[in-house]
Protein backbone atom coordinates (compact mmCIF):
# COMPACT_ATOMS: atom_id res chain seq x y z
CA UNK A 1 20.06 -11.99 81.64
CA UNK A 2 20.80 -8.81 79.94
CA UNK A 3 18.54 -5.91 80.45
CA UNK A 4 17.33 -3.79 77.39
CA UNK A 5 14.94 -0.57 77.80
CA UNK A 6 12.74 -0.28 74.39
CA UNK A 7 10.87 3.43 74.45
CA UNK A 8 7.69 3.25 71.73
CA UNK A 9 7.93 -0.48 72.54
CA UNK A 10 4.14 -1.14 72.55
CA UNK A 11 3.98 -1.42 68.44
CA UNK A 12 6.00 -0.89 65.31
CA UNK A 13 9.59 -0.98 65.55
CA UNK A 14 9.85 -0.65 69.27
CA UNK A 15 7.66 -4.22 69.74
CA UNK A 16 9.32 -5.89 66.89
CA UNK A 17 13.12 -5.04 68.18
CA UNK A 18 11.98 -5.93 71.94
CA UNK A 19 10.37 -9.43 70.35
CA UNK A 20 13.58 -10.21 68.95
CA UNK A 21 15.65 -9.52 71.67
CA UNK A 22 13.32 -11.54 73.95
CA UNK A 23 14.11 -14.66 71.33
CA UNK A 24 17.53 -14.24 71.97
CA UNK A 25 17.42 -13.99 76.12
CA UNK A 26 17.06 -10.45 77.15
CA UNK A 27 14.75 -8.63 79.70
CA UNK A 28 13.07 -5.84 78.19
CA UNK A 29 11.70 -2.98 79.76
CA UNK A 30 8.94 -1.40 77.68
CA UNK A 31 8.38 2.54 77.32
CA UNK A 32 5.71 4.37 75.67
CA UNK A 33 2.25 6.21 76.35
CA UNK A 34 -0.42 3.73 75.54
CA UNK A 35 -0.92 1.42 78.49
CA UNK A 36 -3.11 -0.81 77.05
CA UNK A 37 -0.94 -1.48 73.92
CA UNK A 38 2.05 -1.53 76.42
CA UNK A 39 0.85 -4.59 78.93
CA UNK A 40 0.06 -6.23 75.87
CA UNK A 41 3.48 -6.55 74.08
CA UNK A 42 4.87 -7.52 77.77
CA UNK A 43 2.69 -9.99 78.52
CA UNK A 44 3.50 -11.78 75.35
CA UNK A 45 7.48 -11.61 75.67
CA UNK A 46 7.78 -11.63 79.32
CA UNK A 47 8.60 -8.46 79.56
CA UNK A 48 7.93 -5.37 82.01
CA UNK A 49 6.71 -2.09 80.64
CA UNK A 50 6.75 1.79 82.17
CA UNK A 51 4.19 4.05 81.06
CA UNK A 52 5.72 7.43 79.92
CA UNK A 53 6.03 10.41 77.78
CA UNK A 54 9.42 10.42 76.96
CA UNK A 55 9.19 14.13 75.76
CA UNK A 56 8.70 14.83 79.96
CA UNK A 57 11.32 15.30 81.47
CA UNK A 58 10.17 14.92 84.81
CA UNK A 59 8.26 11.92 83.80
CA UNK A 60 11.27 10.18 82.39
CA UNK A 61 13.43 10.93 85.07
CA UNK A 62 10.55 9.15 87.51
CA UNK A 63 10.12 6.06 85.15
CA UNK A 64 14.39 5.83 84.84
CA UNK A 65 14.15 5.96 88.67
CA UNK A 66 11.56 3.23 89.21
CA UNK A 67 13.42 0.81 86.45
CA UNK A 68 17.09 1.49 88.12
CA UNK A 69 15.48 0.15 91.17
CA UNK A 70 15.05 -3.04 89.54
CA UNK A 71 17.62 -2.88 87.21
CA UNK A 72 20.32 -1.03 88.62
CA UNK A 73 22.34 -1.87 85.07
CA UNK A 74 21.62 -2.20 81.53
CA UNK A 75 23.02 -2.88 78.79
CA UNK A 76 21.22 -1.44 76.01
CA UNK A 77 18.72 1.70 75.90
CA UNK A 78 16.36 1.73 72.02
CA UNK A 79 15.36 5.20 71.96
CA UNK A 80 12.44 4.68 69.74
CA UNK A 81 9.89 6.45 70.73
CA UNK A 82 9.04 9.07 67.87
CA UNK A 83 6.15 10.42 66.10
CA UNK A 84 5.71 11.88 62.95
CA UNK A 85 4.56 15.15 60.99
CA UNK A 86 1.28 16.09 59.77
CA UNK A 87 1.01 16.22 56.15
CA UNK A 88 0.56 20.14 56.19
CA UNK A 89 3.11 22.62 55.18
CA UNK A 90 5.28 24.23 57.46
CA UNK A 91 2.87 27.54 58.06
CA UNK A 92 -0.32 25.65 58.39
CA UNK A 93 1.09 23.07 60.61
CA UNK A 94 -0.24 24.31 64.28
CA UNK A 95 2.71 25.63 66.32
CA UNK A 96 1.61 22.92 69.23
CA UNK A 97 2.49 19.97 67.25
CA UNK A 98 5.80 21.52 66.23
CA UNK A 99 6.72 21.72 69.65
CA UNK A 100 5.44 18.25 70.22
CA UNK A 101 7.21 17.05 67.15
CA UNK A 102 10.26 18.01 68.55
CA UNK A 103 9.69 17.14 72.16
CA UNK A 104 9.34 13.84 71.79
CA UNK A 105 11.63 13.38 68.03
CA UNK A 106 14.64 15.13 69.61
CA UNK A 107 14.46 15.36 73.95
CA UNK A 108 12.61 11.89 74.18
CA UNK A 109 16.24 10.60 72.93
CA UNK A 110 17.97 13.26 75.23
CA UNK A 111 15.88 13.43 78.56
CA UNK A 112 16.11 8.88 78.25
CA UNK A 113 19.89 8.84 77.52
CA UNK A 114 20.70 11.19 80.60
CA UNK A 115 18.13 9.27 82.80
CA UNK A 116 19.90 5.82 82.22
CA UNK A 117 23.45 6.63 81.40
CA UNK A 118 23.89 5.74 85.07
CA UNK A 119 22.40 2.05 84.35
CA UNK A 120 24.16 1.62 80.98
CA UNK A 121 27.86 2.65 82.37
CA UNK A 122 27.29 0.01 85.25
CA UNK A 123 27.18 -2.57 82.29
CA UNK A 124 29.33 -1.60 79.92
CA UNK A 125 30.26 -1.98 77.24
CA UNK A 126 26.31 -1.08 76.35
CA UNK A 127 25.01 0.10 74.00
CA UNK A 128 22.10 2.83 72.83
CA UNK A 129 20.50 2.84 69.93
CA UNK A 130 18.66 6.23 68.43
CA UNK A 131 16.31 5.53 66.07
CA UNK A 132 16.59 8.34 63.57
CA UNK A 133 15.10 8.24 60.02
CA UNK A 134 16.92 8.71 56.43
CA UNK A 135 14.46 12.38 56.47
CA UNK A 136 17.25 12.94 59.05
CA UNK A 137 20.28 12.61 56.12
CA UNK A 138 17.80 13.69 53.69
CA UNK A 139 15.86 17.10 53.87
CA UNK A 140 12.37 16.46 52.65
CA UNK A 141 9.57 18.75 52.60
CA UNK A 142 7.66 20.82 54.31
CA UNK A 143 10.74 20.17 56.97
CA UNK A 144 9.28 19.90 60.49
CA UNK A 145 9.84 16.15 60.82
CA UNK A 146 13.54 15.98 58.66
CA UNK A 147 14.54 19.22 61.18
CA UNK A 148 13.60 16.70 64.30
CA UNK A 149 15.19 13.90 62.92
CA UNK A 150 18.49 15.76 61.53
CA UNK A 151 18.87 16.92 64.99
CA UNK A 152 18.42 13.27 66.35
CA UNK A 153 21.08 12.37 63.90
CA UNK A 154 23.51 14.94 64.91
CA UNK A 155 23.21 14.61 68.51
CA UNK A 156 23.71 10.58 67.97
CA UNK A 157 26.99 11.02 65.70
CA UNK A 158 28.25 13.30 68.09
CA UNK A 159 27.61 10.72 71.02
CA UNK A 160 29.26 8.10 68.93
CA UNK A 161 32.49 9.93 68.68
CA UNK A 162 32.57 10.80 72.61
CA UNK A 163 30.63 7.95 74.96
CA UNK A 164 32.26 5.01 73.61
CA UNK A 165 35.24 6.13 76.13
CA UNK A 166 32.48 5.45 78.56
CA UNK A 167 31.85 2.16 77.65
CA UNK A 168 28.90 2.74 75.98
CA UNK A 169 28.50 2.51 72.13
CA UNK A 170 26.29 4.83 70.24
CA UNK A 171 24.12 3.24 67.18
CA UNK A 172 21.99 5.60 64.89
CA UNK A 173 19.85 3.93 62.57
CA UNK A 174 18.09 5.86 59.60
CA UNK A 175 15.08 3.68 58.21
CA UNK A 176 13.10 4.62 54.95
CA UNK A 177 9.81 3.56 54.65
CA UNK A 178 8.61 1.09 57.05
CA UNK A 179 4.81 0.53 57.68
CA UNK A 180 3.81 1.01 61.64
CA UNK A 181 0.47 1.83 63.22
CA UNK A 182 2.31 5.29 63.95
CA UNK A 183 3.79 5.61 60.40
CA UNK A 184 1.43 3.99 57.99
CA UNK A 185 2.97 4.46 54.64
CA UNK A 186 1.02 1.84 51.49
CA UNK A 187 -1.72 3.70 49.66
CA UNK A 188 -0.43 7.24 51.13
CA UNK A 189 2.94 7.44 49.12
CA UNK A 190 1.46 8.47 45.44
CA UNK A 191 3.73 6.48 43.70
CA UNK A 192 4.23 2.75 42.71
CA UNK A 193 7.99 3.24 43.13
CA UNK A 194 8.07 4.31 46.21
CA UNK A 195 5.46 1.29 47.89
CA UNK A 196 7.79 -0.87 46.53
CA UNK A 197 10.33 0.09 49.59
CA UNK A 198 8.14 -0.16 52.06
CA UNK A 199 9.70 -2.78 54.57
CA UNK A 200 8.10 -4.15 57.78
CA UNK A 201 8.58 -3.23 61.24
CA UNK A 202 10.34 -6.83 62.11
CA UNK A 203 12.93 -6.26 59.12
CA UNK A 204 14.06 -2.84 60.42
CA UNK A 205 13.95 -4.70 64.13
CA UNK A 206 16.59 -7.17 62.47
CA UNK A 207 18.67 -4.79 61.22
CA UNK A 208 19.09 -2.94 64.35
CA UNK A 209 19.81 -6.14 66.45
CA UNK A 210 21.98 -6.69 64.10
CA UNK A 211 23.75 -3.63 63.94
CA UNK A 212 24.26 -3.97 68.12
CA UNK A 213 25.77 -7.49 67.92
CA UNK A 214 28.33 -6.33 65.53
CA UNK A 215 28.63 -2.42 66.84
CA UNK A 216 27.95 -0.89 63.75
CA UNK A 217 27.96 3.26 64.71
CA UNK A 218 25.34 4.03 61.74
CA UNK A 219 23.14 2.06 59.13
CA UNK A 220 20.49 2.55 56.99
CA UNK A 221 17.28 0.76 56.85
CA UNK A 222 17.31 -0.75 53.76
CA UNK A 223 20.90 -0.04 53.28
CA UNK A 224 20.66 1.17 49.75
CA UNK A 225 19.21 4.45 51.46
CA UNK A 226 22.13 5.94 52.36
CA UNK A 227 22.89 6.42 48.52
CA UNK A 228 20.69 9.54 48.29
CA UNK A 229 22.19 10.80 51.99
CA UNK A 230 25.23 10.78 50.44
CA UNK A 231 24.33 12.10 47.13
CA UNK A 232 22.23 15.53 49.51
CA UNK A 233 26.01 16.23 51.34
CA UNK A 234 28.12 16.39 48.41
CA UNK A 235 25.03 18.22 46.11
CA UNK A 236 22.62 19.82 48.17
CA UNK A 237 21.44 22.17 45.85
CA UNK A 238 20.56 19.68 43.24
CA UNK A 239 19.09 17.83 45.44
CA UNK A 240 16.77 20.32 47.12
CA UNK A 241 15.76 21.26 42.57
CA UNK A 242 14.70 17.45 42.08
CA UNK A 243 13.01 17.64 45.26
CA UNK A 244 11.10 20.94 43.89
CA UNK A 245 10.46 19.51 40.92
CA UNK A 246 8.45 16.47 42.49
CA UNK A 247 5.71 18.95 44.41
């Protein structure tokens, strides 16, 4: 039975991806902060779970340590785990959270890759996922959460083109608009338009199963997404005026 490590696993994304995979035969291992949430997603898949703030480095090498013992390989690692910014602008957001924003956005992926590379080359090929967002192809204002997530997104391209030799294969996936207890996004969005892209957390769990059973290195969630990504590279500075003009 293959072994998969989910981190944010006990709702949203994280819990819909590790439901899947449990449909289709895997073990998962379930990371995140909220114990209670946590037991409960394992319970109901048959899965294990690891309570952890994956922006600790200490605490992630400890949890990695404790699941190796058990699992001494694995074959795929969801970095998931992610949390989002405060609807301030950049000066009034409170320089705690930007360091928390970060912590977890950014070194949650790092500090969890280096902890189970170990695990993930003794199966290979594996695979790792790194749940970005399309604010990480996409600068949006006030900044704070595209800057996390455009890091996330470099760091994972840059894995892609270097730890396949490994045996590992990198995945980043860039979702839109999906509605999570962590992200709640209908009746917040100001615009008719824009609920209409809203997609649920077992859609984007699809996709990225998906995109691991056929080793796709990046997609967007929906895939029409990756239109404006595009659009921001080759025009930035149009972009960033239509963005101005929206505030």
């Amino acid at each position: 039975m293959p072994v998969a490590v989910v981190t944010g696993g006990s709702s949203g994304i994280g819990a819909g991806v590790a439901r899947l995979l449990a449909e289709k035969g895997w073990q998962c291992v379930l990371v995140a902060r909220n114990e209670e949430r946590l037991a409960a997603v394992a319970a109901e898949i048959g899965g294990e779970y690891e309570v952890c703030d994956v922006g600790d480095r200490k605490a992630v090498e400890g949890m990695a340590t404790e699941v190796r013992k058990r699992h001494p390989a694995v074959k795929l690692l969801v970095n998931n785990a992610g949390i989002s910014s405060r609807r301030k602008g950049f000066v009034e957001t409170d320089p705690e959270w930007i360091e928390e924003l970060f912590r977890i956005n950014l070194l949650g992926a790092v500090w969890c890759l280096r902890a189970f590379l170990p695990a993930l080359e003794a199966d290979k090929p594996s695979h790792v996922v790194n749940v970005a967002s399309v604010a990480g192809a996409v600068a949006l204002p006030p900044g704070l959460y595209s800057a996390s997530k455009h890091a996330l997104v470099a760091f994972s391209r840059s894995l892609a083109a270097s730890l396949p030799a490994q045996g590992v294969h990198v995945h980043t996936v860039n979702p839109g608009f999906v509605e999570t207890p962590g992200f709640p996004q209908r009746g917040r969005l100001g615009s008719r338009l824009l609920e209409r892209t809203v997609v649920s957390p077992e859609y984007a769990a699809r996709r990225i199963v998906s995109a691991v059973e056929h080793n796709r290195p990046e997609i967007f969630v929906p895939g029409w997404y990756r239109v404006p990504a595009v659009a921001q590279a080759l025009a930035p500075g149009l972009i960033s005026r239509l963005l101005a003009r929206r505030r």
